[in-house]
N, C-alpha and C. Protein backbone atom coordinates (compact mmCIF):
# COMPACT_ATOMS: atom_id res chain seq x y z
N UNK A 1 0.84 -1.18 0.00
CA UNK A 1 0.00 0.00 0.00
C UNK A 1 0.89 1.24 0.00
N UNK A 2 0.71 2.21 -1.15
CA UNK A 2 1.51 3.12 -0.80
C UNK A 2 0.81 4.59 0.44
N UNK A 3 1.75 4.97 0.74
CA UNK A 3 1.20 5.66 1.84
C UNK A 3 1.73 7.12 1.49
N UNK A 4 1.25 8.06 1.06
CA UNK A 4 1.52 9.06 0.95
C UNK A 4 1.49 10.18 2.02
N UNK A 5 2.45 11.03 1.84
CA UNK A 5 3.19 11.77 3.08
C UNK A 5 2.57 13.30 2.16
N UNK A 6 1.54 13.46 3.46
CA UNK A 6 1.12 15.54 3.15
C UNK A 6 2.11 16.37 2.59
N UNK A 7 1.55 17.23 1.35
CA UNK A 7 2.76 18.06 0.66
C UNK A 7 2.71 19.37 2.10
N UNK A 8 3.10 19.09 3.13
CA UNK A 8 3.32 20.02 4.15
C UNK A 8 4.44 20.43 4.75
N UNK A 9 5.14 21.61 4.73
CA UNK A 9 6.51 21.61 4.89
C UNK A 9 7.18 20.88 6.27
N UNK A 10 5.51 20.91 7.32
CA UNK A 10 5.85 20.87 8.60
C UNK A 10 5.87 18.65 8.48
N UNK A 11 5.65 18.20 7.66
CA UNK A 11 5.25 16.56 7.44
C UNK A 11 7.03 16.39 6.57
N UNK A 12 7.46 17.27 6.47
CA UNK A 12 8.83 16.91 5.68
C UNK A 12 9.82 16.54 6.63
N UNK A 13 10.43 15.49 6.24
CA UNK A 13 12.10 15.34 7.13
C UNK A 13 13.22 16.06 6.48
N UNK A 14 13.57 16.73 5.24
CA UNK A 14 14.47 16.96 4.90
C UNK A 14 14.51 18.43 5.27
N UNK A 15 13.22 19.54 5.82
CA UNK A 15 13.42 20.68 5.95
C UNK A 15 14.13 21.35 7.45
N UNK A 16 14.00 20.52 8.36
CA UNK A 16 14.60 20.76 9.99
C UNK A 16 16.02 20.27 9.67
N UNK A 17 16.28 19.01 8.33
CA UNK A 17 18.13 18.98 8.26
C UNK A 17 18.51 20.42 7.63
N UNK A 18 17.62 20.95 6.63
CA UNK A 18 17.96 22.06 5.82
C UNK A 18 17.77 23.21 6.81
N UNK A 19 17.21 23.48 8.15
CA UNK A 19 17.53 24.67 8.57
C UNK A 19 18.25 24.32 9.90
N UNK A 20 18.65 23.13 10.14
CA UNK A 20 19.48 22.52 11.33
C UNK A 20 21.03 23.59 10.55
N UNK A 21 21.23 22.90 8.92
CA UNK A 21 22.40 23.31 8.72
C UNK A 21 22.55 24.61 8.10
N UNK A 22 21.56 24.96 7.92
CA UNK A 22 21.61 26.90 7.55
C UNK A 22 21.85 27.44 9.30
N UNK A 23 21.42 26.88 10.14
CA UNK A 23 21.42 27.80 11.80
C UNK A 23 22.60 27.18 12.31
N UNK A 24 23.24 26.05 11.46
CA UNK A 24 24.60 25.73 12.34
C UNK A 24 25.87 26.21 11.98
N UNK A 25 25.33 26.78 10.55
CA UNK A 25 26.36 27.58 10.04
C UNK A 25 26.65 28.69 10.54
N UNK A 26 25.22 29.59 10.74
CA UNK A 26 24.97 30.94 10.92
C UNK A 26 25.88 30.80 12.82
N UNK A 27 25.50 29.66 13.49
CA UNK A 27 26.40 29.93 14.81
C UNK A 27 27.85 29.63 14.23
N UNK A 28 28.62 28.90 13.42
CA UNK A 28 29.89 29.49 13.16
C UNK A 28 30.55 30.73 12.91
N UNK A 29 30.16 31.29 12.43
CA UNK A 29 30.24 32.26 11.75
C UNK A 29 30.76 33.55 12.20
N UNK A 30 30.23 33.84 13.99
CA UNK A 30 30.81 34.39 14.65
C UNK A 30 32.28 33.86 15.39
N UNK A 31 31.82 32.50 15.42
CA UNK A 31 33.17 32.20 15.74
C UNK A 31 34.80 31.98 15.00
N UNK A 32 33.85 31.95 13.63
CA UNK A 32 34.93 32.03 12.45
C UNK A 32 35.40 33.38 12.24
N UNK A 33 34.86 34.04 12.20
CA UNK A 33 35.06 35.77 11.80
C UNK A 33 36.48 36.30 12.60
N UNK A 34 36.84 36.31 13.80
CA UNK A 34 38.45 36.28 14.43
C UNK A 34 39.09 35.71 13.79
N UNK A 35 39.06 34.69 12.98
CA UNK A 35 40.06 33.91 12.00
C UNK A 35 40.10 34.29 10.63
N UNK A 36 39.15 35.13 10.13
CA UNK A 36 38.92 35.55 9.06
C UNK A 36 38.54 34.73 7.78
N UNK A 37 37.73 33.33 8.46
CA UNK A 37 37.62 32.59 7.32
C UNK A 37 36.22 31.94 7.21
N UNK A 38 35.68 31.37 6.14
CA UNK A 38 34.19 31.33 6.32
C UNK A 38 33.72 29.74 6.61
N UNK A 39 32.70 29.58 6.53
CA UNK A 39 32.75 28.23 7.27
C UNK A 39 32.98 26.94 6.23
N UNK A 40 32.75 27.39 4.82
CA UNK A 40 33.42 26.49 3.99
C UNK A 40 35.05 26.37 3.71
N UNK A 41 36.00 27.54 4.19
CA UNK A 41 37.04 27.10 4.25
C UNK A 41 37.56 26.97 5.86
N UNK A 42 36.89 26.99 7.05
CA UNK A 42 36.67 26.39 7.88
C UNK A 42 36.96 24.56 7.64
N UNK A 43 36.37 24.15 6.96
CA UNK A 43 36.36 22.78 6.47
C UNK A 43 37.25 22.55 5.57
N UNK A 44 37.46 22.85 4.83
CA UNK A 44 38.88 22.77 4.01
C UNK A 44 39.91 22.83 5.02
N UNK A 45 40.16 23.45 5.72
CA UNK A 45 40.92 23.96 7.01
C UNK A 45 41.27 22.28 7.93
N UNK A 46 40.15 21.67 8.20
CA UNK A 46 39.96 20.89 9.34
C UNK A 46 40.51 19.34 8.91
N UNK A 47 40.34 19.62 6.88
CA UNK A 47 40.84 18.39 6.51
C UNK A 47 42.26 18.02 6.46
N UNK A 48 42.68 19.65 5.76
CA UNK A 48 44.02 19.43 6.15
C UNK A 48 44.81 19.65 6.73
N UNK A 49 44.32 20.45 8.10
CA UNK A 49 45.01 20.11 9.48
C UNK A 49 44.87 19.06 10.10
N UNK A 50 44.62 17.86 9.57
CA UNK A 50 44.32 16.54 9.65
C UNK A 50 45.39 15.96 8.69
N UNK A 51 45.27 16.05 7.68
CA UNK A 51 46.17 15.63 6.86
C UNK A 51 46.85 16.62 5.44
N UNK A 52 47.89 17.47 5.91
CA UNK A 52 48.43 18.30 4.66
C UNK A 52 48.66 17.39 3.44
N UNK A 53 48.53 18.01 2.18
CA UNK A 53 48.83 17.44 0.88
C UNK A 53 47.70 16.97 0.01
N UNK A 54 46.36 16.65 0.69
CA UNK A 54 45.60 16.20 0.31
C UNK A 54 45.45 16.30 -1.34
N UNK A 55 44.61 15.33 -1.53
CA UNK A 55 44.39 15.70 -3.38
C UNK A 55 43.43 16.51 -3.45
N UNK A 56 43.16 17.52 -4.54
CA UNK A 56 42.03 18.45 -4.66
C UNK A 56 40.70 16.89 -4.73
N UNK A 57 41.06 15.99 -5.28
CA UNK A 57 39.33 15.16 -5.56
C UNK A 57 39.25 14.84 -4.07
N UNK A 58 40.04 14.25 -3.11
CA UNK A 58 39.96 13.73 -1.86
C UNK A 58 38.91 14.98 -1.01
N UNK A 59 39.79 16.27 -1.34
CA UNK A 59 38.91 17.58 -0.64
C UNK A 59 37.07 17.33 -1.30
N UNK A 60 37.47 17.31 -2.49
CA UNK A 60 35.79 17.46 -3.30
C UNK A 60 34.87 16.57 -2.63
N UNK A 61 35.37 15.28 -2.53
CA UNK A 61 34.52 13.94 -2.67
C UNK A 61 34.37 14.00 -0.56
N UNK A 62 35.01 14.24 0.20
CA UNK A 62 35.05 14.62 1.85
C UNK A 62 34.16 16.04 2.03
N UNK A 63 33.77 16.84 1.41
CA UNK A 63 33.19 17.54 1.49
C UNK A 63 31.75 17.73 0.89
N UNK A 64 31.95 16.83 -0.27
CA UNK A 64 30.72 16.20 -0.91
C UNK A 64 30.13 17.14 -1.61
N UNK A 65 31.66 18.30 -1.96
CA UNK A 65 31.51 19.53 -2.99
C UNK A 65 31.44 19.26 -4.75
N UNK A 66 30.72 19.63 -6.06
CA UNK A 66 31.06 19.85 -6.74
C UNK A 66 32.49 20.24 -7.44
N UNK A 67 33.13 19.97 -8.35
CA UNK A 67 34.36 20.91 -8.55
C UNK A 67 34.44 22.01 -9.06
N UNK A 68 33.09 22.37 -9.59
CA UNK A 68 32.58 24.00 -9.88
C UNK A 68 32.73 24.82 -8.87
N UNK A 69 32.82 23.92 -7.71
CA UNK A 69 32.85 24.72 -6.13
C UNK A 69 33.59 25.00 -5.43
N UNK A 70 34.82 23.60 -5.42
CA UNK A 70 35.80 23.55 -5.00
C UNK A 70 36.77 23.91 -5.32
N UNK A 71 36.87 24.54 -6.87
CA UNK A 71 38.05 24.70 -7.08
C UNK A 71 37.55 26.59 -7.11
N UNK A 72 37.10 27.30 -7.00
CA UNK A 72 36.91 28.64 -7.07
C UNK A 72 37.38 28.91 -5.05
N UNK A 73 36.96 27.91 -4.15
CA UNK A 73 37.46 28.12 -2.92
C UNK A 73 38.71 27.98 -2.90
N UNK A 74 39.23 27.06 -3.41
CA UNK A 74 40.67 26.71 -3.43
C UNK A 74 41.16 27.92 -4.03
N UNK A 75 41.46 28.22 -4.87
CA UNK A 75 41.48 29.82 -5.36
C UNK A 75 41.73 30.87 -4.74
N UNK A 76 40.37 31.36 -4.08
CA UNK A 76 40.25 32.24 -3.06
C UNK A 76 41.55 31.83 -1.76
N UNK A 77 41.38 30.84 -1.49
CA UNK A 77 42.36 30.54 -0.32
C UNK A 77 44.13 30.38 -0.59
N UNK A 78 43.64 30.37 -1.30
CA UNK A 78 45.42 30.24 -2.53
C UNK A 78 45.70 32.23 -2.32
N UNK A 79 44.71 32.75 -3.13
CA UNK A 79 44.86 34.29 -3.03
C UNK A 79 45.15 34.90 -1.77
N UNK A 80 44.37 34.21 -0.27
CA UNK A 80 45.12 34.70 0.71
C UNK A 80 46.06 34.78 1.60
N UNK A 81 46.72 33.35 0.70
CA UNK A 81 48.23 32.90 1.41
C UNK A 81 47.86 31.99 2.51
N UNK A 82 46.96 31.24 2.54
CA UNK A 82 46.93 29.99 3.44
C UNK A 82 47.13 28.45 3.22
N UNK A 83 46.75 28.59 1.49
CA UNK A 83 47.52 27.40 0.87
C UNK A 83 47.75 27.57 -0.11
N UNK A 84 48.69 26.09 -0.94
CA UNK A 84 49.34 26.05 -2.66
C UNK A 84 48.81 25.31 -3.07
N UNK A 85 48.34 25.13 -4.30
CA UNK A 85 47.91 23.99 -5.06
C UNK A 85 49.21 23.47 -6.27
N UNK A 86 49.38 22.41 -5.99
CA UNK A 86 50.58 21.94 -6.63
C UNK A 86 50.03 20.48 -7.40
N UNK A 87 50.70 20.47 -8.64
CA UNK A 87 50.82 19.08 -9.19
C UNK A 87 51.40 18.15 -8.74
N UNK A 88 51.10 16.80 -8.61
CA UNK A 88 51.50 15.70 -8.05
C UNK A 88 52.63 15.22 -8.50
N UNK A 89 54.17 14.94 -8.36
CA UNK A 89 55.16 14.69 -9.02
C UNK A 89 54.87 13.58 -9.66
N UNK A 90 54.12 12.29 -8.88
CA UNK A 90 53.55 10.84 -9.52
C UNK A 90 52.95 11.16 -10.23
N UNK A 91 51.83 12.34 -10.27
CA UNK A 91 50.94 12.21 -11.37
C UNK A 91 50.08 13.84 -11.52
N UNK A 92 50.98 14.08 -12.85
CA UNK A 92 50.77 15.55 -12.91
C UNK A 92 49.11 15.79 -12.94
N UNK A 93 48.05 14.91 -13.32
CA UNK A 93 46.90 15.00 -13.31
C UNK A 93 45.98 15.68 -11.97
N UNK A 94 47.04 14.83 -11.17
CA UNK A 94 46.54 15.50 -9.57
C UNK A 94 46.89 16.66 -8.96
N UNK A 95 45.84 17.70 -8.78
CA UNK A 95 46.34 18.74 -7.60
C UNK A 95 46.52 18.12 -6.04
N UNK A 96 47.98 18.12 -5.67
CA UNK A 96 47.67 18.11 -3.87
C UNK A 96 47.64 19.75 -3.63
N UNK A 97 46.98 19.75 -2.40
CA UNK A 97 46.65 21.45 -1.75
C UNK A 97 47.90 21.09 -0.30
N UNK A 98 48.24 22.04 -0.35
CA UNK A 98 49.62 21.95 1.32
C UNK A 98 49.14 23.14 1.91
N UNK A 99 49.26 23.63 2.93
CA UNK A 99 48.98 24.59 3.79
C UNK A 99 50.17 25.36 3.80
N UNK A 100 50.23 26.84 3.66
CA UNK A 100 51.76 27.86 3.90
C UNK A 100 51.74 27.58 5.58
N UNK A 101 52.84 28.29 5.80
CA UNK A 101 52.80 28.57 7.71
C UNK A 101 51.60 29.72 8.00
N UNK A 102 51.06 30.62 6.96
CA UNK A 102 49.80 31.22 7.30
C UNK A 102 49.10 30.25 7.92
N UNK A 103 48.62 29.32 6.76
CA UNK A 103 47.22 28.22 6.78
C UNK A 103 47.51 27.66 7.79
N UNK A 104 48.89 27.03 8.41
CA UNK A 104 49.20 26.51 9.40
C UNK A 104 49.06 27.32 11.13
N UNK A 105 48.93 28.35 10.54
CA UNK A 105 49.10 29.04 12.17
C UNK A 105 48.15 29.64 12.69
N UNK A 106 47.08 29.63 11.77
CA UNK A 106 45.08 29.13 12.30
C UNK A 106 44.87 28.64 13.20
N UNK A 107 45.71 27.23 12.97
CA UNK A 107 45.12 25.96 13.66
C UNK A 107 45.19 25.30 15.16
N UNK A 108 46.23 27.09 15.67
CA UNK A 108 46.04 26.92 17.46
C UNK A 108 44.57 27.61 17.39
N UNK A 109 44.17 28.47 16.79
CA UNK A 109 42.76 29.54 17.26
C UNK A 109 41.52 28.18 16.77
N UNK A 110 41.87 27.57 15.60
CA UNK A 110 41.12 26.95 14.84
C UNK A 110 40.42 26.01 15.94
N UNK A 111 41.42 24.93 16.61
CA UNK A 111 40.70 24.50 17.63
C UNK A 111 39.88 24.78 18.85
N UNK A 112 39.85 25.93 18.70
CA UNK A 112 38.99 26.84 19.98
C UNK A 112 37.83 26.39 19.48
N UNK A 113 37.45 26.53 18.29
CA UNK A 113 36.01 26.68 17.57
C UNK A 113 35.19 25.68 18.05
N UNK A 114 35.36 24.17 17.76
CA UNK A 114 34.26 23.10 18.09
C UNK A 114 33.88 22.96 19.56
N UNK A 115 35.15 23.95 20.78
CA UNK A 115 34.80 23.57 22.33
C UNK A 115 33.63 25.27 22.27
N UNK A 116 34.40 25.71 21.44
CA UNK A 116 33.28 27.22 22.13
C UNK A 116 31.58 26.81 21.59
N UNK A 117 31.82 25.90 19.91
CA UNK A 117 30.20 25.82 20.16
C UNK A 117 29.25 24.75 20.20
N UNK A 118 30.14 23.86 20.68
CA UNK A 118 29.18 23.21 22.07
C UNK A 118 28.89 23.82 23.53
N UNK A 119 29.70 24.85 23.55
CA UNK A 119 29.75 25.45 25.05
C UNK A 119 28.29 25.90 25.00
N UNK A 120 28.34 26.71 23.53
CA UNK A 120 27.10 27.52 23.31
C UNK A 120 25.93 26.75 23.45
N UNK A 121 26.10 25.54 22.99
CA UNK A 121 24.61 24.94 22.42
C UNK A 121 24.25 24.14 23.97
N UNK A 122 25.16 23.94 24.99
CA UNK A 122 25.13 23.11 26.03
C UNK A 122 24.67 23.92 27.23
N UNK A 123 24.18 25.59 26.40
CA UNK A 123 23.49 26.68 27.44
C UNK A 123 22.26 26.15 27.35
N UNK A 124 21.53 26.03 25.93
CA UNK A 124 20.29 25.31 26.00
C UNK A 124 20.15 24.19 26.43
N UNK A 125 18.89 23.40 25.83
CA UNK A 125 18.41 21.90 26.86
C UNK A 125 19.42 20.74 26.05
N UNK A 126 20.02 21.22 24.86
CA UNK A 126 20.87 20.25 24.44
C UNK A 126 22.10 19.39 25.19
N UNK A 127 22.44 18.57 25.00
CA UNK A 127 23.57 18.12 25.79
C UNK A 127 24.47 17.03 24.96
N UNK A 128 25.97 17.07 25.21
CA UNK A 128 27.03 16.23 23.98
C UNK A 128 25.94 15.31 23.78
N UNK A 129 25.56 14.46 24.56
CA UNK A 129 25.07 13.12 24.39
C UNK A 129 24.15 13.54 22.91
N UNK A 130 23.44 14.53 23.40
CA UNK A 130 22.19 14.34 22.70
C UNK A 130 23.08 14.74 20.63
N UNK A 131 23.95 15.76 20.90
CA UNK A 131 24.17 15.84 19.69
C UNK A 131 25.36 14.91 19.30
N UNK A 132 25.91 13.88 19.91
CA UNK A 132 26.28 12.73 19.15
C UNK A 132 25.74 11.63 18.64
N UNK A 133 24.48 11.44 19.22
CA UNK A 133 23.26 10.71 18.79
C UNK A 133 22.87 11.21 17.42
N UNK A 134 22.83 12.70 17.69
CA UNK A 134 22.36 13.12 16.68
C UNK A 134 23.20 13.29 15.53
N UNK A 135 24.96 13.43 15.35
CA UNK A 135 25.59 12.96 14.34
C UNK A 135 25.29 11.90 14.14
N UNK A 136 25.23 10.43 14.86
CA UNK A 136 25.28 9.35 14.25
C UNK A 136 24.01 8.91 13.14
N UNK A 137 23.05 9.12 13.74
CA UNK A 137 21.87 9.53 12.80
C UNK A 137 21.99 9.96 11.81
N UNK A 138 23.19 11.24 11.47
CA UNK A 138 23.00 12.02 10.34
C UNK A 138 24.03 11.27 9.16
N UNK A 139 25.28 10.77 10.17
CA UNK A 139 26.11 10.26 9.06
C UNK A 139 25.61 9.22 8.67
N UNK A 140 24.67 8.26 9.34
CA UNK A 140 23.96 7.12 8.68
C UNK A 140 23.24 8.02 7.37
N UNK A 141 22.42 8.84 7.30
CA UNK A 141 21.13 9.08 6.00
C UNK A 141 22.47 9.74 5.48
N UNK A 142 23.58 10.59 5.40
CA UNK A 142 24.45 10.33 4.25
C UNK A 142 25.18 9.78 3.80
N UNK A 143 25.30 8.63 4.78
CA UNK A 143 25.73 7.42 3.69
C UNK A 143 24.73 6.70 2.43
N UNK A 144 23.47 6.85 3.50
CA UNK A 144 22.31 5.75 2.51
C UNK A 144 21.98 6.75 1.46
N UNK A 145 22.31 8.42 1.52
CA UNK A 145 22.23 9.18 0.30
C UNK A 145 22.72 9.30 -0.40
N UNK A 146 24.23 8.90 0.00
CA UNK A 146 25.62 8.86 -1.17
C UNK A 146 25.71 8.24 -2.48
């Protein structure tokens, strides 16, 4: 039997993920702004202060960006001296991205960011528990969306 779901915005599951992540951005944002960087290269930031060198597709496909997208950020961030985009000596096909000592010297302030906003969100009734539950949830439906 099919069961059809009300064309009602309030009967939708995909619109509370779509303003979960428009309002989780909008709380970065202040906290990004002392660093001078926005919350998409925030994330560029986090991958490869995790791992420098990365390949530009590794960034695309971890971020689950277009390359219409990714490569105009990469760009921008290239222009402000925080990283290089270089050809791969194995394989000139590949861009790896490396971080300068700019891009690198973020990443004492950089880690402030994820303790200040849970601090924030742990003023309301939220609590870690509740929003690691609630990642695990989320990275499950983007896997089964991938």
């Amino acid at each position: 039997m099919d069961k059809k779901i009300p064309l009602r915005l309030d009967q939708q599951f995909c619109f509370p993920v779509y303003a979960a992540s428009r309002l989780i951005i909008r709380a970065y944002q202040p906290l990004l702004a002392p660093l001078g960087i926005s919350y998409p290269q925030y994330l560029v930031f986090l991958l490869l202060w995790e791992e420098d060198g990365r390949s530009m597709k590794d960034l695309r496909e971890r971020l689950l960006l277009n390359s219409n997208t990714i490569t105009p950020l990469m760009k921008r961030m290239e222009k402000e001296g925080w990283l290089q985009r270089q050809k791969d000596p194995q394989d000139e096909r590949v861009w790896r991205i490396h971080l300068t000592e700019k891009g690198q010297a973020l990443k004492e302030e950089g880690q402030k960011v994820p303790t200040q906003l849970i601090a924030g969100l742990e003023k309301s009734e939220l609590q870690l528990e509740d929003l690691q539950e609630l990642k695990k949830g989320l990275e499950l439906l983007i896997e089964q969306l991938s």
